[in-house]
C-alpha atoms as a PDB file:
ATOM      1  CA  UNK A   1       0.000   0.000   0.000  1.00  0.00           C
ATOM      2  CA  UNK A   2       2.673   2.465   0.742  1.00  0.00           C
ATOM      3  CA  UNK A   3       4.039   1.758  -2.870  1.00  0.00           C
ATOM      4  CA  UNK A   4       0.937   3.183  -4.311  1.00  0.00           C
ATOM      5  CA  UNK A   5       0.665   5.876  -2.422  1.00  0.00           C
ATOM      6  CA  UNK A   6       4.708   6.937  -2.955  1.00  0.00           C
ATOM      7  CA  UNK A   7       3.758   6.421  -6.883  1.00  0.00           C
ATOM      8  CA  UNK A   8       0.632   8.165  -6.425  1.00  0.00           C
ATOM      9  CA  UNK A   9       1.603  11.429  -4.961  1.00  0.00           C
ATOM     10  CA  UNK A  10       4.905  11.555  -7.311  1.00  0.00           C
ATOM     11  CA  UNK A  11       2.158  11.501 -10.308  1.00  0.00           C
ATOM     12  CA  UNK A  12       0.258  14.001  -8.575  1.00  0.00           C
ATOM     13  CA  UNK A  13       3.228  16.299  -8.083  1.00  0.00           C
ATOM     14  CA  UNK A  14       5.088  15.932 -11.683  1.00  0.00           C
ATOM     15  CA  UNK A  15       1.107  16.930 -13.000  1.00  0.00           C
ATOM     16  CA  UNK A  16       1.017  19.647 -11.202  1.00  0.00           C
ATOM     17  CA  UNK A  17       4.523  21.128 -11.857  1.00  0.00           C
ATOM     18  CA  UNK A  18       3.947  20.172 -15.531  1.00  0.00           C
ATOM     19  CA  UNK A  19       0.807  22.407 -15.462  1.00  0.00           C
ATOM     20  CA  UNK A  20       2.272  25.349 -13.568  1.00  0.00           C
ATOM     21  CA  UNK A  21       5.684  25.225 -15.837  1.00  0.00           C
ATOM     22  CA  UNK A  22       3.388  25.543 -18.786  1.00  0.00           C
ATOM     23  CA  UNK A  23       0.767  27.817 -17.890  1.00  0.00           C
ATOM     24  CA  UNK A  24       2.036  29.521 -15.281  1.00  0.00           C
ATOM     25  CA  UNK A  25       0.324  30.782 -11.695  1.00  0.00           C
ATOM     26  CA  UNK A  26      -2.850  30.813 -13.513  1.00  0.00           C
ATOM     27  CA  UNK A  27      -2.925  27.079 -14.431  1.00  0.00           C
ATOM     28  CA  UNK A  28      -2.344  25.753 -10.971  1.00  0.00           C
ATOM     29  CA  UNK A  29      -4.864  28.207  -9.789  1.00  0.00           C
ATOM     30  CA  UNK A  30      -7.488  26.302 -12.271  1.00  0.00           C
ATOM     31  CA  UNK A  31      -6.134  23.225 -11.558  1.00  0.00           C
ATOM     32  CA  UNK A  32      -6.564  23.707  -7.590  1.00  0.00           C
ATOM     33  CA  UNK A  33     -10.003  24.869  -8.000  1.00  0.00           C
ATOM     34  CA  UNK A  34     -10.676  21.962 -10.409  1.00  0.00           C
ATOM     35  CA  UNK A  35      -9.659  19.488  -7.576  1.00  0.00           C
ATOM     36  CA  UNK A  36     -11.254  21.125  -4.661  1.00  0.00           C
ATOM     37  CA  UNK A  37     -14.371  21.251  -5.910  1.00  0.00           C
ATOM     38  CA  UNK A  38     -14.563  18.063  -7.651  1.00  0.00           C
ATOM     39  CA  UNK A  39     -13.023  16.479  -3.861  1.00  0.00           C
ATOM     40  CA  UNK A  40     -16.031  18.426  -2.212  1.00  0.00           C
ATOM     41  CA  UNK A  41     -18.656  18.108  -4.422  1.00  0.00           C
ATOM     42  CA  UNK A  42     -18.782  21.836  -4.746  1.00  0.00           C
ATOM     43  CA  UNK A  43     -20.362  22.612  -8.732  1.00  0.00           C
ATOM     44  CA  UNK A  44     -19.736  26.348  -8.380  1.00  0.00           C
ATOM     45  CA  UNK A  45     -16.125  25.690  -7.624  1.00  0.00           C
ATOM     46  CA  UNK A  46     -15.137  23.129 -10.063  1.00  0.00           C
ATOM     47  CA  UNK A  47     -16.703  24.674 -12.939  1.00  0.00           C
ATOM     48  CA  UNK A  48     -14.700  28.192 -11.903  1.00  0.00           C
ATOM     49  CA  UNK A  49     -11.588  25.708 -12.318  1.00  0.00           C
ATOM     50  CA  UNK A  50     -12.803  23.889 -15.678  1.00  0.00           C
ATOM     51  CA  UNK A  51     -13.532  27.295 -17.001  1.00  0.00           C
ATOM     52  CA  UNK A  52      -9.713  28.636 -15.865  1.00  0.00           C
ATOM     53  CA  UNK A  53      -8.073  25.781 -17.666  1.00  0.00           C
ATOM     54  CA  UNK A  54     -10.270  25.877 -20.744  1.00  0.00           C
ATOM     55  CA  UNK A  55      -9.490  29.108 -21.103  1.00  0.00           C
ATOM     56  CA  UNK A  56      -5.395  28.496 -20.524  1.00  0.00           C
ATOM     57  CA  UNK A  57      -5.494  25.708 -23.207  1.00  0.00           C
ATOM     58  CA  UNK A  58      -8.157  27.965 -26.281  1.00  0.00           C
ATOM     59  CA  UNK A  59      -6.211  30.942 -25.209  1.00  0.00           C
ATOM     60  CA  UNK A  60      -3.217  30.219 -27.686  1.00  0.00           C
ATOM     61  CA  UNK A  61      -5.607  29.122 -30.464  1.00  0.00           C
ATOM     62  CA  UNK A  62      -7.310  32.365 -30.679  1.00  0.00           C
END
């Protein structure tokens, strides 16, 4: 079990530096929001997230 959680949490991690090296402060900020409100069931929050990273990723294709 502790296997999966080491090899969990370094997934987590390299995801999260990959977003924030790419799109910057405001990626992890969507990202964050994405996660909290997905892990508490909050709509409002998670779809301020979605909407952050949708944005990030159509922003160069504009």
């Amino acid at each position: 079990m502790p296997v999966l959680t080491f090899f969990s949490a370094v997934f987590v991690i390299t995801f999260e530096q990959l977003v924030q090296w790419r799109y910057g402060p405001v990626g992890i900020t969507g990202l964050l929001l994405l996660t909290i409100g997905v892990k508490t069931k909050s709509p409002t929050c998670s779809s301020i997230g979605a909407v952050l990273l949708a944005l990030m990723l159509a922003g160069p294709a504009l």
